[in-house]
C-alpha atoms as a PDB file:
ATOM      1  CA  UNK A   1     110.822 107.631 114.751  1.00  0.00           C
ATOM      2  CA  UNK A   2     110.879 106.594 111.325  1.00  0.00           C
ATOM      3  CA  UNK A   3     111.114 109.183 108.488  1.00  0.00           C
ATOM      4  CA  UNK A   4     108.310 109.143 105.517  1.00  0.00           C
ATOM      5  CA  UNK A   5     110.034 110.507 102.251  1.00  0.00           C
ATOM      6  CA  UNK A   6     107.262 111.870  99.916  1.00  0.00           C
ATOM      7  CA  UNK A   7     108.456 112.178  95.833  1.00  0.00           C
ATOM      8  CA  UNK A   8     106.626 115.193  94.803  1.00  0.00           C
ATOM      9  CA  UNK A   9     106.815 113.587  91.399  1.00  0.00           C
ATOM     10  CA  UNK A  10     105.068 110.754  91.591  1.00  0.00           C
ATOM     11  CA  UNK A  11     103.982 110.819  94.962  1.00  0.00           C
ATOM     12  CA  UNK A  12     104.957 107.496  96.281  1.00  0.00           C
ATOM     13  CA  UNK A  13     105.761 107.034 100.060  1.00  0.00           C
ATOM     14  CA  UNK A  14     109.800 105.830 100.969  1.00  0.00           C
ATOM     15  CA  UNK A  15     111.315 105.309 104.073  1.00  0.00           C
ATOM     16  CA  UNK A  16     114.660 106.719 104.536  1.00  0.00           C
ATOM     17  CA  UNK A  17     116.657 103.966 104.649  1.00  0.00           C
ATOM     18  CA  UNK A  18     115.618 102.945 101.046  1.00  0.00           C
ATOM     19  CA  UNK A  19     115.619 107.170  99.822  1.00  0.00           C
ATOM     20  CA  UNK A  20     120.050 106.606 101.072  1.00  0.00           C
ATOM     21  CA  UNK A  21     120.061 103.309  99.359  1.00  0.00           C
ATOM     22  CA  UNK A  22     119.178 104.931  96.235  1.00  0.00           C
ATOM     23  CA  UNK A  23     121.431 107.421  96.296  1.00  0.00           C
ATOM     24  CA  UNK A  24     119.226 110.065  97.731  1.00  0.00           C
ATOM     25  CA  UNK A  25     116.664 109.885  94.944  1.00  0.00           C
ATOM     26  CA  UNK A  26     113.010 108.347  94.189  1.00  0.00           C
ATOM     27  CA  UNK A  27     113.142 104.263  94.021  1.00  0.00           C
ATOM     28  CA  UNK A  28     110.100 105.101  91.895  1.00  0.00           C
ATOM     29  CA  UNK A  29     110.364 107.579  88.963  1.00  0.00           C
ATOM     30  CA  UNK A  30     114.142 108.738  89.951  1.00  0.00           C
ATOM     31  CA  UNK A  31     113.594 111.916  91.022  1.00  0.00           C
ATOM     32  CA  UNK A  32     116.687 113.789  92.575  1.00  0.00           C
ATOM     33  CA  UNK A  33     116.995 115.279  96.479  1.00  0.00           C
ATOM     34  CA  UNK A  34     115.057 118.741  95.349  1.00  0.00           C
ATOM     35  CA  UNK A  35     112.217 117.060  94.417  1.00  0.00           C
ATOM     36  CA  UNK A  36     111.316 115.493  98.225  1.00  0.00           C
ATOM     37  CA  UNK A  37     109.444 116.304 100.557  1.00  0.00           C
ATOM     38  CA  UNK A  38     110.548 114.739 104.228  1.00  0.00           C
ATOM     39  CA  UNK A  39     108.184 114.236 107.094  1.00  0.00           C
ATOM     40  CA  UNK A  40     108.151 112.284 110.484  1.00  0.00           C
ATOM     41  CA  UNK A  41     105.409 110.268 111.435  1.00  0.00           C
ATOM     42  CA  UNK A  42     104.751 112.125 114.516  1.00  0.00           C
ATOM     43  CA  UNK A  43     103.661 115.301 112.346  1.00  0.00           C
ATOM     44  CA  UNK A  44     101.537 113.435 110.006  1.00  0.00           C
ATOM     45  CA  UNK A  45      99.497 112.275 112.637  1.00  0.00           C
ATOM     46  CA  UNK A  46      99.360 115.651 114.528  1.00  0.00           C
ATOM     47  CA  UNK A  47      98.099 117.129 111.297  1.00  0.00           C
ATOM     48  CA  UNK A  48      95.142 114.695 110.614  1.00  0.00           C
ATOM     49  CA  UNK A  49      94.141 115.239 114.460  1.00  0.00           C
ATOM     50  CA  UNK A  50      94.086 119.170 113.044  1.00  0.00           C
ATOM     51  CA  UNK A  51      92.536 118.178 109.984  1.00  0.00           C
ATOM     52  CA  UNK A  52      89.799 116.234 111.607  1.00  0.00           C
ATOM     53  CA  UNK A  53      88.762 118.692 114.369  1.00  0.00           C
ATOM     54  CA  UNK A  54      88.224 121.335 111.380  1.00  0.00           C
ATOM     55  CA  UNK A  55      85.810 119.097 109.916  1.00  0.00           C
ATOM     56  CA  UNK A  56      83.638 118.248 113.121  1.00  0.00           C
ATOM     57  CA  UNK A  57      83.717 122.091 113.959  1.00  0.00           C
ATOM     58  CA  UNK A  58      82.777 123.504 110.765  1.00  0.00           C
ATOM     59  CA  UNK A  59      79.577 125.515 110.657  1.00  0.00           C
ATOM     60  CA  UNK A  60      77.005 123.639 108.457  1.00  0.00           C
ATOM     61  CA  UNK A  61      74.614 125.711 106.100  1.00  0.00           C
ATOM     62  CA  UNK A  62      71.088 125.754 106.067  1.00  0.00           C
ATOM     63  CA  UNK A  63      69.171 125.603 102.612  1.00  0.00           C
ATOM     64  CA  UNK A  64      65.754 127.182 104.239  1.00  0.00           C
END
């Protein structure tokens, strides 16, 4: 599984490979190791399943 890097900064998208090229910083903006969030795929897409079934199951209000 590949990991998704996530530069709280500027909020651009890097796999790992390229986040250890750079020296464990942002290719974007430079940001250093603190400033990174790290994800796997497989929780991104169990968290948009979650996301999705709170939207179909969430009561709609009347304006009578």
């Amino acid at each position: 599984m590949e990991t998704i890097i996530q530069c709280r900064k500027c909020g651009e998208d890097t796999n790992r490979a390229d986040w250890e090229a750079s020296h464990a910083s942002c290719i974007h903006c430079g940001e250093t190791t603190g400033g990174v969030i790290r994800r796997g795929l497989g929780s991104l897409a169990a968290l948009r399943t979650r996301l999705e079934l709170e939207l179909v199951w969430r009561p709609v209000s009347t304006h009578a």
